[in-house]
PDB file of N, CA and C in Angstrom:
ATOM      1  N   UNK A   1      83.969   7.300 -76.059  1.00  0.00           N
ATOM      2  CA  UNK A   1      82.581   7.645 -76.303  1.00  0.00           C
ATOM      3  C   UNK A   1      81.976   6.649 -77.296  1.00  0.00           C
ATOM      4  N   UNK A   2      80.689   6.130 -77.011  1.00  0.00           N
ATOM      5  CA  UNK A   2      79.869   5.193 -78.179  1.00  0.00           C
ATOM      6  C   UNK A   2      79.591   6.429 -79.356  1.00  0.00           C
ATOM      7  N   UNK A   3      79.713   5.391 -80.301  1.00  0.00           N
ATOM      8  CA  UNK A   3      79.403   5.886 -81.767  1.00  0.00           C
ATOM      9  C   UNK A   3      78.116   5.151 -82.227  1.00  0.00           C
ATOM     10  N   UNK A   4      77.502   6.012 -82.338  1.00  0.00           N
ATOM     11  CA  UNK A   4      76.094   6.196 -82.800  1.00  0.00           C
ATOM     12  C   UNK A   4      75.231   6.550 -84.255  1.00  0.00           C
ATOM     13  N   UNK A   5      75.074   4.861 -85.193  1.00  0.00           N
ATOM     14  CA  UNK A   5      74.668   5.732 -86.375  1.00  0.00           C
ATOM     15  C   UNK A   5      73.118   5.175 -86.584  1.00  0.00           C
ATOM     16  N   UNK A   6      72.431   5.464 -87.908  1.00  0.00           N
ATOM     17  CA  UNK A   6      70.753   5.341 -87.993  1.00  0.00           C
ATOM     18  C   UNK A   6      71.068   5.682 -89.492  1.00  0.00           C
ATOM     19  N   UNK A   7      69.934   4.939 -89.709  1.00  0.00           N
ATOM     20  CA  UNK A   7      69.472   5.166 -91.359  1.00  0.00           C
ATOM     21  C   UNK A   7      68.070   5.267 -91.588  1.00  0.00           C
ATOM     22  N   UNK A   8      67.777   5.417 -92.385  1.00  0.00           N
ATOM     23  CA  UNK A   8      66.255   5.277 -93.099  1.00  0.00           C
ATOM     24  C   UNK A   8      66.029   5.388 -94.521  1.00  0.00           C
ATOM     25  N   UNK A   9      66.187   4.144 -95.127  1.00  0.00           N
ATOM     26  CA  UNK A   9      66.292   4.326 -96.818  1.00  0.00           C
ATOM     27  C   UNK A   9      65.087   3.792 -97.199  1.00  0.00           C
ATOM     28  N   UNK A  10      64.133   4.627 -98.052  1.00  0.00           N
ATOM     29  CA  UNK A  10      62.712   4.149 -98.235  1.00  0.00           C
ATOM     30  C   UNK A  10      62.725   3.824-100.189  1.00  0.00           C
ATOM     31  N   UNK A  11      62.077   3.320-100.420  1.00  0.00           N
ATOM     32  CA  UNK A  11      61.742   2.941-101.841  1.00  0.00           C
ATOM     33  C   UNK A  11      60.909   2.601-102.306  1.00  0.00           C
ATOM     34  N   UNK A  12      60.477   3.213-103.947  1.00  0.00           N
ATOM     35  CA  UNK A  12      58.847   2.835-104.286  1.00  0.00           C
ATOM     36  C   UNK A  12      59.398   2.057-105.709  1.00  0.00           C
ATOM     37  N   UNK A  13      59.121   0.653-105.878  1.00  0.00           N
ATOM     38  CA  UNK A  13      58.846   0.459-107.591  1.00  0.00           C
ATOM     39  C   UNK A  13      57.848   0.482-107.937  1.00  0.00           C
ATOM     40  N   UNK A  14      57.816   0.709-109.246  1.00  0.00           N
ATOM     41  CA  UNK A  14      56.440   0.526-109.511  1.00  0.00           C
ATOM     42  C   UNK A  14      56.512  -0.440-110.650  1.00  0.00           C
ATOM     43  N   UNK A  15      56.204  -1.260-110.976  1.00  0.00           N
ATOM     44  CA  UNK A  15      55.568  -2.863-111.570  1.00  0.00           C
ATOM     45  C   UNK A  15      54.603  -2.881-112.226  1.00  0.00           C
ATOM     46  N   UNK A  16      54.399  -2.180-113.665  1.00  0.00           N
ATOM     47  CA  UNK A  16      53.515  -1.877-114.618  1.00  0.00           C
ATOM     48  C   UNK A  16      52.806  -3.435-114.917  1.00  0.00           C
ATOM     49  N   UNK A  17      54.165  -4.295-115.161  1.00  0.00           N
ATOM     50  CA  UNK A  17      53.717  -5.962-116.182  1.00  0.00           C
ATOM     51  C   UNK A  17      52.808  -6.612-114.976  1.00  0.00           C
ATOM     52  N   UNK A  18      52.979  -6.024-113.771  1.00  0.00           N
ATOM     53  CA  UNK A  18      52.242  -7.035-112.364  1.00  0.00           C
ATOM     54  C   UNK A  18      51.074  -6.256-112.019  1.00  0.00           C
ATOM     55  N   UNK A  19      50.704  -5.050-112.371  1.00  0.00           N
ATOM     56  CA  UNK A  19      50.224  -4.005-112.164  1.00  0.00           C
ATOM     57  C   UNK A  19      50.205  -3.702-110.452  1.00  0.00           C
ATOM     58  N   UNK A  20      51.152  -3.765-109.825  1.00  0.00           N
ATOM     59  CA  UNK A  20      51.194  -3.092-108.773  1.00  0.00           C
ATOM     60  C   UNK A  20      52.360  -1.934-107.819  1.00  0.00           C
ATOM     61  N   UNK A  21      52.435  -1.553-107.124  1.00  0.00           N
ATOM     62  CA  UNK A  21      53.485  -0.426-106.137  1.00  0.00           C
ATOM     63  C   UNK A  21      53.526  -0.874-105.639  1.00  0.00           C
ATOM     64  N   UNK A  22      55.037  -0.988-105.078  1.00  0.00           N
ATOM     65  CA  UNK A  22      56.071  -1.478-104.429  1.00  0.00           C
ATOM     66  C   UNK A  22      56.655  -1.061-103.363  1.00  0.00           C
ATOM     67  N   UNK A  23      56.766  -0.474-102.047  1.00  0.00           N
ATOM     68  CA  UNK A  23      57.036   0.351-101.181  1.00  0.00           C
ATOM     69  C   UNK A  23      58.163  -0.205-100.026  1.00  0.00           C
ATOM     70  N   UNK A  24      58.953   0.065 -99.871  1.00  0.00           N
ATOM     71  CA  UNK A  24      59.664  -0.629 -98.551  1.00  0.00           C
ATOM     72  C   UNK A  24      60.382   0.484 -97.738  1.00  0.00           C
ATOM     73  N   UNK A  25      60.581   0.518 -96.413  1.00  0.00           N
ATOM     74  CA  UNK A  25      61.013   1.384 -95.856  1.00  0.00           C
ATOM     75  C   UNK A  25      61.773   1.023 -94.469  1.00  0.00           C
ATOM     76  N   UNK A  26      63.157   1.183 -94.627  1.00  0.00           N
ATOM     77  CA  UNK A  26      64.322  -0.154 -93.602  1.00  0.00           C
ATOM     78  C   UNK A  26      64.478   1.227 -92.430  1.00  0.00           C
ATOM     79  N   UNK A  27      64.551   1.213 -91.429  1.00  0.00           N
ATOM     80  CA  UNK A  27      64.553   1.856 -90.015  1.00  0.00           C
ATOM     81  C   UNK A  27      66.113   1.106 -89.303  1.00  0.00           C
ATOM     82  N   UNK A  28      66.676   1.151 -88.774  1.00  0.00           N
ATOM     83  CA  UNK A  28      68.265   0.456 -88.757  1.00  0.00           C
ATOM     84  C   UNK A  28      69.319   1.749 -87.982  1.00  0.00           C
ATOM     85  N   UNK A  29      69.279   0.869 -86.878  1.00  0.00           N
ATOM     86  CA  UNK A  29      70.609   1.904 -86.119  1.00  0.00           C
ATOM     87  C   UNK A  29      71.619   0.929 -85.447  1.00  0.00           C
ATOM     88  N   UNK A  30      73.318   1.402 -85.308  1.00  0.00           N
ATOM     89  CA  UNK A  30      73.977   0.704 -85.148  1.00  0.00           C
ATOM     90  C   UNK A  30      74.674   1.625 -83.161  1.00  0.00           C
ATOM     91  N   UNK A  31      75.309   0.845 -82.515  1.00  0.00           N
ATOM     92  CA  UNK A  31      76.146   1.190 -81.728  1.00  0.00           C
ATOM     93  C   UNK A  31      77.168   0.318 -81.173  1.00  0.00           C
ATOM     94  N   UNK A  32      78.400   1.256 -81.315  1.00  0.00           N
ATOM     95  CA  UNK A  32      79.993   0.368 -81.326  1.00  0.00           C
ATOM     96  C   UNK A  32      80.332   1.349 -80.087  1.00  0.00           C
ATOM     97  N   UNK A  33      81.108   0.568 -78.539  1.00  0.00           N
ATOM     98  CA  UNK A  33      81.555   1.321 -77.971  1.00  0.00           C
ATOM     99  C   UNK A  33      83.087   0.773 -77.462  1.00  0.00           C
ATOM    100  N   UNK A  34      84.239   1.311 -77.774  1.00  0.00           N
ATOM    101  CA  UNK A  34      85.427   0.556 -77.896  1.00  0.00           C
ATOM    102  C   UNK A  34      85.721   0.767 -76.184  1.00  0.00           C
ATOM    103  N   UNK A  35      86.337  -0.528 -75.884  1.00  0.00           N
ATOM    104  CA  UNK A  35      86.265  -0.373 -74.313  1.00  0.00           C
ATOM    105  C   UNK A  35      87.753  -0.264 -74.320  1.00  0.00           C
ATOM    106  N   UNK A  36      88.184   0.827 -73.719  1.00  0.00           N
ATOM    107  CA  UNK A  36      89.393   1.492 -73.539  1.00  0.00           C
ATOM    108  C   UNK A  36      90.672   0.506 -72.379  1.00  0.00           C
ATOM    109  N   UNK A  37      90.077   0.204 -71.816  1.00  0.00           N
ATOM    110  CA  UNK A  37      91.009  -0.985 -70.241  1.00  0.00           C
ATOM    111  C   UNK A  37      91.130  -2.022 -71.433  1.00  0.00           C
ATOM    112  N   UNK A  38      92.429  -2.684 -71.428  1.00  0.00           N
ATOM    113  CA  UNK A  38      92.980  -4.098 -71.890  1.00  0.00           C
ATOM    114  C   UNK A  38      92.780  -4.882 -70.726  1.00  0.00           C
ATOM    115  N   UNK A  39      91.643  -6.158 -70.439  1.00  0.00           N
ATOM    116  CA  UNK A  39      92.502  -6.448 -69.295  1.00  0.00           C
ATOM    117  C   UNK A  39      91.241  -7.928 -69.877  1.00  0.00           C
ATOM    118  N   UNK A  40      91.779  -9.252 -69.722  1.00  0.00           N
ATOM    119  CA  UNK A  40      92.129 -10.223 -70.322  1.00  0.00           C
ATOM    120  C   UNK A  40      90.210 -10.447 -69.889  1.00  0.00           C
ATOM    121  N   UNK A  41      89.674 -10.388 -68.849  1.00  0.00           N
ATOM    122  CA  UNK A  41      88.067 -10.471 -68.545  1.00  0.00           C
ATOM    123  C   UNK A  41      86.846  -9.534 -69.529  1.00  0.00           C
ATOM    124  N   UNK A  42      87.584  -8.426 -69.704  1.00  0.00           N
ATOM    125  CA  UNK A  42      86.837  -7.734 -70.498  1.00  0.00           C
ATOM    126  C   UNK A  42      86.350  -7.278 -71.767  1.00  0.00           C
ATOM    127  N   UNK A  43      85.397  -7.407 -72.559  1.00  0.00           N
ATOM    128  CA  UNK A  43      85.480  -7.232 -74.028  1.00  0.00           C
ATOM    129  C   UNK A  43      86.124  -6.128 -74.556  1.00  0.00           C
ATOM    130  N   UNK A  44      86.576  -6.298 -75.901  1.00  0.00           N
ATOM    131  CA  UNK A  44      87.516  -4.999 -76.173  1.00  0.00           C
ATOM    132  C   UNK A  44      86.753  -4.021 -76.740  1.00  0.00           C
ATOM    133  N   UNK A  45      85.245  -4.292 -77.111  1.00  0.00           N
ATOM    134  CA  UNK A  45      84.192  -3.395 -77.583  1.00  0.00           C
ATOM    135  C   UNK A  45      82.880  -4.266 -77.488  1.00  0.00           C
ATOM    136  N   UNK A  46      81.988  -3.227 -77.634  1.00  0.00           N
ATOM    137  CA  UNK A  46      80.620  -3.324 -77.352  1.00  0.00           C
ATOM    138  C   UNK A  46      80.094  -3.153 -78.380  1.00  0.00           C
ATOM    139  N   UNK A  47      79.035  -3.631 -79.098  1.00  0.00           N
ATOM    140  CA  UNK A  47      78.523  -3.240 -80.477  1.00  0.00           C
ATOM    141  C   UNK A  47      77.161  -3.930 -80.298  1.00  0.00           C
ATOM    142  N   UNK A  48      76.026  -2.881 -80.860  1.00  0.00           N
ATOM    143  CA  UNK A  48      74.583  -3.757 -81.078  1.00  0.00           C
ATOM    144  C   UNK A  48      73.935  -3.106 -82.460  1.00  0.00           C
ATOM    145  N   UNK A  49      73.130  -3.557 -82.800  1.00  0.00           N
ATOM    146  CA  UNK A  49      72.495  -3.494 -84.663  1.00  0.00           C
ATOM    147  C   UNK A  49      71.358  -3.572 -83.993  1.00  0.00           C
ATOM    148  N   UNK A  50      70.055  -2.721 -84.683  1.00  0.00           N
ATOM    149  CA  UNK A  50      68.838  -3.322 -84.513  1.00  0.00           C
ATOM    150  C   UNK A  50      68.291  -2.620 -85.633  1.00  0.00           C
ATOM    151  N   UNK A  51      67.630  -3.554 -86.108  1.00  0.00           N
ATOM    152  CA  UNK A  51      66.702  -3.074 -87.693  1.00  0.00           C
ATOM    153  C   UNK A  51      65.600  -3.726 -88.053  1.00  0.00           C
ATOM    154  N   UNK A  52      64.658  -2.783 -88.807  1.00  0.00           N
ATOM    155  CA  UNK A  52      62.965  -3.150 -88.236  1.00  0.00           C
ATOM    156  C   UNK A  52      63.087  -2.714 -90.153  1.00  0.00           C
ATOM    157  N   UNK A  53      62.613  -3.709 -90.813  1.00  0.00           N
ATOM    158  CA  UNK A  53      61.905  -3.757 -91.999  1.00  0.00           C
ATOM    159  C   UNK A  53      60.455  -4.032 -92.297  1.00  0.00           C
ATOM    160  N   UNK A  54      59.939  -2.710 -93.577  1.00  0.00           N
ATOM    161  CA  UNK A  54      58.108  -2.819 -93.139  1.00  0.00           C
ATOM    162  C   UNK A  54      57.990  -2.712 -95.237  1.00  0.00           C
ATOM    163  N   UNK A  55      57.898  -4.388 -95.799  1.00  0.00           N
ATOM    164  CA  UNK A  55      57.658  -3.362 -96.737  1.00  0.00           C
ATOM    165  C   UNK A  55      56.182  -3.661 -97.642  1.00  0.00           C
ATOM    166  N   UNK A  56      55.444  -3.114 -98.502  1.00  0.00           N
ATOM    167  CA  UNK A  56      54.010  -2.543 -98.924  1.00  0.00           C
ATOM    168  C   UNK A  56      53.843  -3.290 -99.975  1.00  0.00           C
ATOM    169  N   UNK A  57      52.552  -3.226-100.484  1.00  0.00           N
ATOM    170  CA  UNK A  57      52.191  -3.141-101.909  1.00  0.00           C
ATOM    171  C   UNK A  57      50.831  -2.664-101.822  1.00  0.00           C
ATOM    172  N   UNK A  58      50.887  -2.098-103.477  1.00  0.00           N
ATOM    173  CA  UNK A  58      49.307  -0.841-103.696  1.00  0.00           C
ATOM    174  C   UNK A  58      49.153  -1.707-104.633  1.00  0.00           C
ATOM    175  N   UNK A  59      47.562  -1.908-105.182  1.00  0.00           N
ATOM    176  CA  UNK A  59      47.303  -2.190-105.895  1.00  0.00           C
ATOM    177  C   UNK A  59      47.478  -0.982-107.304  1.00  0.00           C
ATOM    178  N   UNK A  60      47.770  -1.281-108.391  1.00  0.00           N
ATOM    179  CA  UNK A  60      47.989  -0.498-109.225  1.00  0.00           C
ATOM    180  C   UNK A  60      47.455   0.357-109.755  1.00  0.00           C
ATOM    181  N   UNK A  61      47.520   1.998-110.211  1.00  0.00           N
ATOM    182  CA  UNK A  61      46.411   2.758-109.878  1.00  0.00           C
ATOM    183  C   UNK A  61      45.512   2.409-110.948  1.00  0.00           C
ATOM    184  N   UNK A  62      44.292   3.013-111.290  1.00  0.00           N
ATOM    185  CA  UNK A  62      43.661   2.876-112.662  1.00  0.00           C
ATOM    186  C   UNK A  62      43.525   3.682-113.176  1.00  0.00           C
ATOM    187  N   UNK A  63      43.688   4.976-112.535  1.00  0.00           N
ATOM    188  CA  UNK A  63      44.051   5.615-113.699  1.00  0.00           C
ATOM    189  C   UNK A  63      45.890   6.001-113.815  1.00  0.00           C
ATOM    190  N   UNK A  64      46.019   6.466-115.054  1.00  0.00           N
ATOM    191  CA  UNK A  64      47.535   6.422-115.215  1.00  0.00           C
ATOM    192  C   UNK A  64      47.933   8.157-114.473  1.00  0.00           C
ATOM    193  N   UNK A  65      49.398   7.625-114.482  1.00  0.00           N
ATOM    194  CA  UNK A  65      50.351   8.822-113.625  1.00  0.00           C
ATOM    195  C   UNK A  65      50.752   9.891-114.640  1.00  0.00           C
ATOM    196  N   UNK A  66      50.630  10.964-114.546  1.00  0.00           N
ATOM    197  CA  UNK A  66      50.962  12.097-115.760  1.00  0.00           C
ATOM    198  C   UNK A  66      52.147  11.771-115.733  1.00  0.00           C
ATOM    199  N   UNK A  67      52.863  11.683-116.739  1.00  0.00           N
ATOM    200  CA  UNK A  67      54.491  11.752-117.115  1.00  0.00           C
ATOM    201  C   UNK A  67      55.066  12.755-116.453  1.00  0.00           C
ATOM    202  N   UNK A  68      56.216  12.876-115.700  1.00  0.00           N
ATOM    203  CA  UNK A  68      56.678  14.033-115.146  1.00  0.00           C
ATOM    204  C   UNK A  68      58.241  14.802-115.898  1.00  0.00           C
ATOM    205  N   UNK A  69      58.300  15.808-116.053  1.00  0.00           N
ATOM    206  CA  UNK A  69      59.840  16.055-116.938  1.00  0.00           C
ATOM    207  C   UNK A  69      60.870  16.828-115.925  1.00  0.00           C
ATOM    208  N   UNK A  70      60.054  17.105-114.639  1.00  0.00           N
ATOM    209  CA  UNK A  70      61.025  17.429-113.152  1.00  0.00           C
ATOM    210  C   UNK A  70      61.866  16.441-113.494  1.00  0.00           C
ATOM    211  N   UNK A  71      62.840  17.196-112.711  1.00  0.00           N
ATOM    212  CA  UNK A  71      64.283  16.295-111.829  1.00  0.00           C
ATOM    213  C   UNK A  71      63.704  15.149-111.511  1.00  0.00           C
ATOM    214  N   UNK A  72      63.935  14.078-111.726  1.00  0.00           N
ATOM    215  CA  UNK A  72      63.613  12.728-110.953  1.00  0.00           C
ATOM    216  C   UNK A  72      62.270  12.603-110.582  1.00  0.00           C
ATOM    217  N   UNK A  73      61.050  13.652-111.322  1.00  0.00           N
ATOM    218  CA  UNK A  73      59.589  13.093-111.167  1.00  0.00           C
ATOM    219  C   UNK A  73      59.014  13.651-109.724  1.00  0.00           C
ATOM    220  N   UNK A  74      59.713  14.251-108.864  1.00  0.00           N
ATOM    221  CA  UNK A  74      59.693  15.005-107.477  1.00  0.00           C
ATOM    222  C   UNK A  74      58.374  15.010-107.769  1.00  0.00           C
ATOM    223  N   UNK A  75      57.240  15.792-108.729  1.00  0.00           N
ATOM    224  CA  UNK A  75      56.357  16.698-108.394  1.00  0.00           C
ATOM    225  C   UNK A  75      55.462  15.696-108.580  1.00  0.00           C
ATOM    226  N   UNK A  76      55.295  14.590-109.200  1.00  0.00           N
ATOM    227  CA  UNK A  76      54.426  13.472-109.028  1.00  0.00           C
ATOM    228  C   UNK A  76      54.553  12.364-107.775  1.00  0.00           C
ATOM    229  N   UNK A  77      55.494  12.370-107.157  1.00  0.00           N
ATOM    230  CA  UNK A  77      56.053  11.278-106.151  1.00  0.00           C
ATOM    231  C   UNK A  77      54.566  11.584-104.926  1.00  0.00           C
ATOM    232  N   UNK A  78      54.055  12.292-104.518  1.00  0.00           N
ATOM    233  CA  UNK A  78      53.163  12.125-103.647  1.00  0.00           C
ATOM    234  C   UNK A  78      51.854  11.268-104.399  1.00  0.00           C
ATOM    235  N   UNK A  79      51.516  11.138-105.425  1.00  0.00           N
ATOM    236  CA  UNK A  79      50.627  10.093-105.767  1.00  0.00           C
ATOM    237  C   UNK A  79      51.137   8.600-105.894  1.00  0.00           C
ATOM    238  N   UNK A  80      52.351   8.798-105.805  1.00  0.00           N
ATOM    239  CA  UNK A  80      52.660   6.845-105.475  1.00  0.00           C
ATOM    240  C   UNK A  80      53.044   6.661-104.241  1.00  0.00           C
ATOM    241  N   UNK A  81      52.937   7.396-103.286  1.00  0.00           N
ATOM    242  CA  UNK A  81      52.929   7.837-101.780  1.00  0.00           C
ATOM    243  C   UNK A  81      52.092   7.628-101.236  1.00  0.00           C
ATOM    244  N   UNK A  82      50.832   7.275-101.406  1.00  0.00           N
ATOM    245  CA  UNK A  82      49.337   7.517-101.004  1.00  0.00           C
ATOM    246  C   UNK A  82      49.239   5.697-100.375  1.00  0.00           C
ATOM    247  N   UNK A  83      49.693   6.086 -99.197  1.00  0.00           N
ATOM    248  CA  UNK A  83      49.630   4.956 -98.032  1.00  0.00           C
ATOM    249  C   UNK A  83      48.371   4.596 -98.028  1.00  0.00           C
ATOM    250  N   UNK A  84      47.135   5.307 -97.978  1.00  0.00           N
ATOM    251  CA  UNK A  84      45.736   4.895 -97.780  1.00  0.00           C
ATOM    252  C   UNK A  84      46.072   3.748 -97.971  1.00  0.00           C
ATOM    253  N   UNK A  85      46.030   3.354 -99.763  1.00  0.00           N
ATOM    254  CA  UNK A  85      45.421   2.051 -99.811  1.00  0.00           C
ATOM    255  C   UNK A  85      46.700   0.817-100.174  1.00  0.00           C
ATOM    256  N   UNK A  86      47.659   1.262 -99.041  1.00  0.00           N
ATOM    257  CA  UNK A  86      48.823  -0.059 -98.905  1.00  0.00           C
ATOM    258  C   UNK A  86      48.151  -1.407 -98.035  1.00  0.00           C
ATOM    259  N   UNK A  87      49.043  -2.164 -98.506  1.00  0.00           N
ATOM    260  CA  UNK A  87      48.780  -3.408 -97.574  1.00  0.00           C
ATOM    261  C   UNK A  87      50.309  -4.124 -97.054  1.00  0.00           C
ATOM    262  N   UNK A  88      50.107  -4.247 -95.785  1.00  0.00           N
ATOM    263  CA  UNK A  88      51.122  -5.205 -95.452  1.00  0.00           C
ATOM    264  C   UNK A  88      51.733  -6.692 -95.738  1.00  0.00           C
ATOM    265  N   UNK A  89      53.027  -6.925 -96.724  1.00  0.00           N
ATOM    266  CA  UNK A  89      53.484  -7.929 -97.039  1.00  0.00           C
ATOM    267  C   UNK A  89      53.983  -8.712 -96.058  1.00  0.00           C
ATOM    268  N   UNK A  90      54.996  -8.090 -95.332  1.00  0.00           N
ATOM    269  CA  UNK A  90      55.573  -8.938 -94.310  1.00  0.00           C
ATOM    270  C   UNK A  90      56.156  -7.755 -92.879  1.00  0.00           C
ATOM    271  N   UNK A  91      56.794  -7.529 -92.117  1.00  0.00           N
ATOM    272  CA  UNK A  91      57.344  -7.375 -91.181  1.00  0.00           C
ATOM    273  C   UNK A  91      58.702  -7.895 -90.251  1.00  0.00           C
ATOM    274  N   UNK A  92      59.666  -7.460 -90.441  1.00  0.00           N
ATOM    275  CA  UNK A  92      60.657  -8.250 -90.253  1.00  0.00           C
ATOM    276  C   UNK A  92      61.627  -7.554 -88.925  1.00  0.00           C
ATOM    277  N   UNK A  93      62.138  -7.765 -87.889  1.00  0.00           N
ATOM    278  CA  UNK A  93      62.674  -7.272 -87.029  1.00  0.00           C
ATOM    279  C   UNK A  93      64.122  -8.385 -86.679  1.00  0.00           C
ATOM    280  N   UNK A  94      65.053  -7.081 -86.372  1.00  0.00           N
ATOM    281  CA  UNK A  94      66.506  -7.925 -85.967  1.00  0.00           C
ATOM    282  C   UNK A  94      66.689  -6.861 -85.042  1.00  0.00           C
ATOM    283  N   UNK A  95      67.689  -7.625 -84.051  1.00  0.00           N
ATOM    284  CA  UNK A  95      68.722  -7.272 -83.081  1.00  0.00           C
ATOM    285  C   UNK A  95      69.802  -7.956 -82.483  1.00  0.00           C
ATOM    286  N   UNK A  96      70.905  -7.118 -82.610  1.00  0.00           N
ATOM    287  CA  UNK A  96      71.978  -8.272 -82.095  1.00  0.00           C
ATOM    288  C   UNK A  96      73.183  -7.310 -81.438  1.00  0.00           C
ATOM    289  N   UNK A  97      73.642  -8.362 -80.336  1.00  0.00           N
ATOM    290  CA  UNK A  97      74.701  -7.869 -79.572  1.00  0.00           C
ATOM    291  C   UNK A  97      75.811  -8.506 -79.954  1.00  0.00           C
ATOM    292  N   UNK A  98      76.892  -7.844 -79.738  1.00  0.00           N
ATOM    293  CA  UNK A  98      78.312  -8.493 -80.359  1.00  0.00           C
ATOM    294  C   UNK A  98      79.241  -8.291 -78.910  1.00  0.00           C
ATOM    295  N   UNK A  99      80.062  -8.728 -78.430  1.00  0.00           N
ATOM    296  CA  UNK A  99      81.103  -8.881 -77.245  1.00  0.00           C
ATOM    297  C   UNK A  99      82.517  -9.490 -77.419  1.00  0.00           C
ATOM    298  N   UNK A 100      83.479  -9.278 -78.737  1.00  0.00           N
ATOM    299  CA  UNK A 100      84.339 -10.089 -78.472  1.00  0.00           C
ATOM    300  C   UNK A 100      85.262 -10.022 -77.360  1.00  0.00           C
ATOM    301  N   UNK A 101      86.504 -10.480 -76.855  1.00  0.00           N
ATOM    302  CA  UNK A 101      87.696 -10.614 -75.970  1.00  0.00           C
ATOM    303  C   UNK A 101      88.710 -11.316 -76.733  1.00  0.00           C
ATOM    304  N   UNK A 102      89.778 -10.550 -76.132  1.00  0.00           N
ATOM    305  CA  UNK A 102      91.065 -11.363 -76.646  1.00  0.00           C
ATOM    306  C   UNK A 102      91.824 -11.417 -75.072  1.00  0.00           C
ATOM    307  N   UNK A 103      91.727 -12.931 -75.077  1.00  0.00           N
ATOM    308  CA  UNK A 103      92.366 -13.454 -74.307  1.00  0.00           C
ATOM    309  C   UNK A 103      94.096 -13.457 -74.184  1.00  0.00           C
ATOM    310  N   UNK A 104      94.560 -13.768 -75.453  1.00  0.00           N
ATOM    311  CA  UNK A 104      95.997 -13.896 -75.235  1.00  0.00           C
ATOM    312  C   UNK A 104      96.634 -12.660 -76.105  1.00  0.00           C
ATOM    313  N   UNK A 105      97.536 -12.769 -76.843  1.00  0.00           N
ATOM    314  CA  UNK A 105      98.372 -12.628 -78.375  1.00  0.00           C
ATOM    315  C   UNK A 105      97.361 -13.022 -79.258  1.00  0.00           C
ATOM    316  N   UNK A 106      96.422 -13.027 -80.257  1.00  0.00           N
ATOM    317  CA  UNK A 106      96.134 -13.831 -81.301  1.00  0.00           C
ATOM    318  C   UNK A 106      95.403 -14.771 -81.114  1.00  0.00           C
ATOM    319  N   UNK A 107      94.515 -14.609 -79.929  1.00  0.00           N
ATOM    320  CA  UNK A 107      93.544 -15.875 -79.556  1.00  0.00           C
ATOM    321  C   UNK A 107      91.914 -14.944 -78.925  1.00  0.00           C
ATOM    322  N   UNK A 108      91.440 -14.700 -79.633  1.00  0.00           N
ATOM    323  CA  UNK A 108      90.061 -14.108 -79.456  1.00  0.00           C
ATOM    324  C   UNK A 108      88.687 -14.527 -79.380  1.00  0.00           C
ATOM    325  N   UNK A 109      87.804 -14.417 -78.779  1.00  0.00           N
ATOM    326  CA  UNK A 109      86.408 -15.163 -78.716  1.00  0.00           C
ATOM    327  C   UNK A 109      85.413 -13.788 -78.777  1.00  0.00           C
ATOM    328  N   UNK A 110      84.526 -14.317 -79.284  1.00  0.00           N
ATOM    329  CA  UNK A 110      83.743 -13.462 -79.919  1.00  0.00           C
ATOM    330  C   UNK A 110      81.826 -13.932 -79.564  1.00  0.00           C
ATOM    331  N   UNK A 111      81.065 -13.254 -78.527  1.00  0.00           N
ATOM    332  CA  UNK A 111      80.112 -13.830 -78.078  1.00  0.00           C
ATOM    333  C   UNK A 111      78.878 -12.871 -78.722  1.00  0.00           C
ATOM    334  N   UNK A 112      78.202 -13.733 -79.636  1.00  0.00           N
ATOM    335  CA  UNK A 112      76.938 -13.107 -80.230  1.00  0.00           C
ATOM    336  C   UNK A 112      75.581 -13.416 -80.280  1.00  0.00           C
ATOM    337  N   UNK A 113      74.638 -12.119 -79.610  1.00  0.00           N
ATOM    338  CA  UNK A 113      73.311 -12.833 -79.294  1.00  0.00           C
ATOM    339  C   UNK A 113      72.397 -12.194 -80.518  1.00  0.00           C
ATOM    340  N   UNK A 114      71.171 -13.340 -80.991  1.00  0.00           N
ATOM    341  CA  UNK A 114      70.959 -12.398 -82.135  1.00  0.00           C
ATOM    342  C   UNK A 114      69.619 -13.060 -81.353  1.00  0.00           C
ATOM    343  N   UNK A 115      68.774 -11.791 -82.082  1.00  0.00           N
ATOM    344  CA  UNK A 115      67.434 -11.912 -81.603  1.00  0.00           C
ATOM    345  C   UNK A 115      66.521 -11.474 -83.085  1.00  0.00           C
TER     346      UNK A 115
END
């Protein structure tokens, strides 16, 4: 059976000395499928990556953020959230297929397409 994983790790800095917010948010899933037949034509697994990076900047607010004394600031996090007024830095997209074979004992080739 293919094994199937995904992520989504998002992040805000915030950059008082630059005065601006910082936002990035990585989208990324993997699939490995081990090909069960040994037989000298066929790869011994299947594997592809594809990951789409998007990340932001806010201009810095003017007015200031109430100090928060929650756990980790939870109850303020939707005001440095406020997508309205993001702008796009860059956009970045990958994908890639992997195919190795082992031909002999100890002699393997490994065919990779990256896009």
């Amino acid at each position: 059976m293919p094994q199937f994983t995904a992520r989504y790790p998002r992040s805000v800095i915030d950059s008082s000395e630059i005065e601006r917010l910082e936002a990035k948010e990585i989208f990324s899933g993997t699939m490995v499928y081990n090909n069960p037949l040994e037989f000298m034509l066929l790869p011994t697994n299947i594997s592809a990556e594809a990951r789409a990076a998007n990340p932001y900047y806010k201009v810095y607010p003017s007015t200031l953020v109430v100090r928060s004394y929650s756990f980790l600031g939870l109850d303020r996090i939707r005001e440095y959230l406020n997508i309205v007024q993001y702008r796009t830095l860059e956009r970045s997209n990958m994908f890639a297929v992997k195919v190795p074979f082992k031909f002999f004992h100890g002699s393997y080739f490994s065919a990779v397409l990256y896009n």
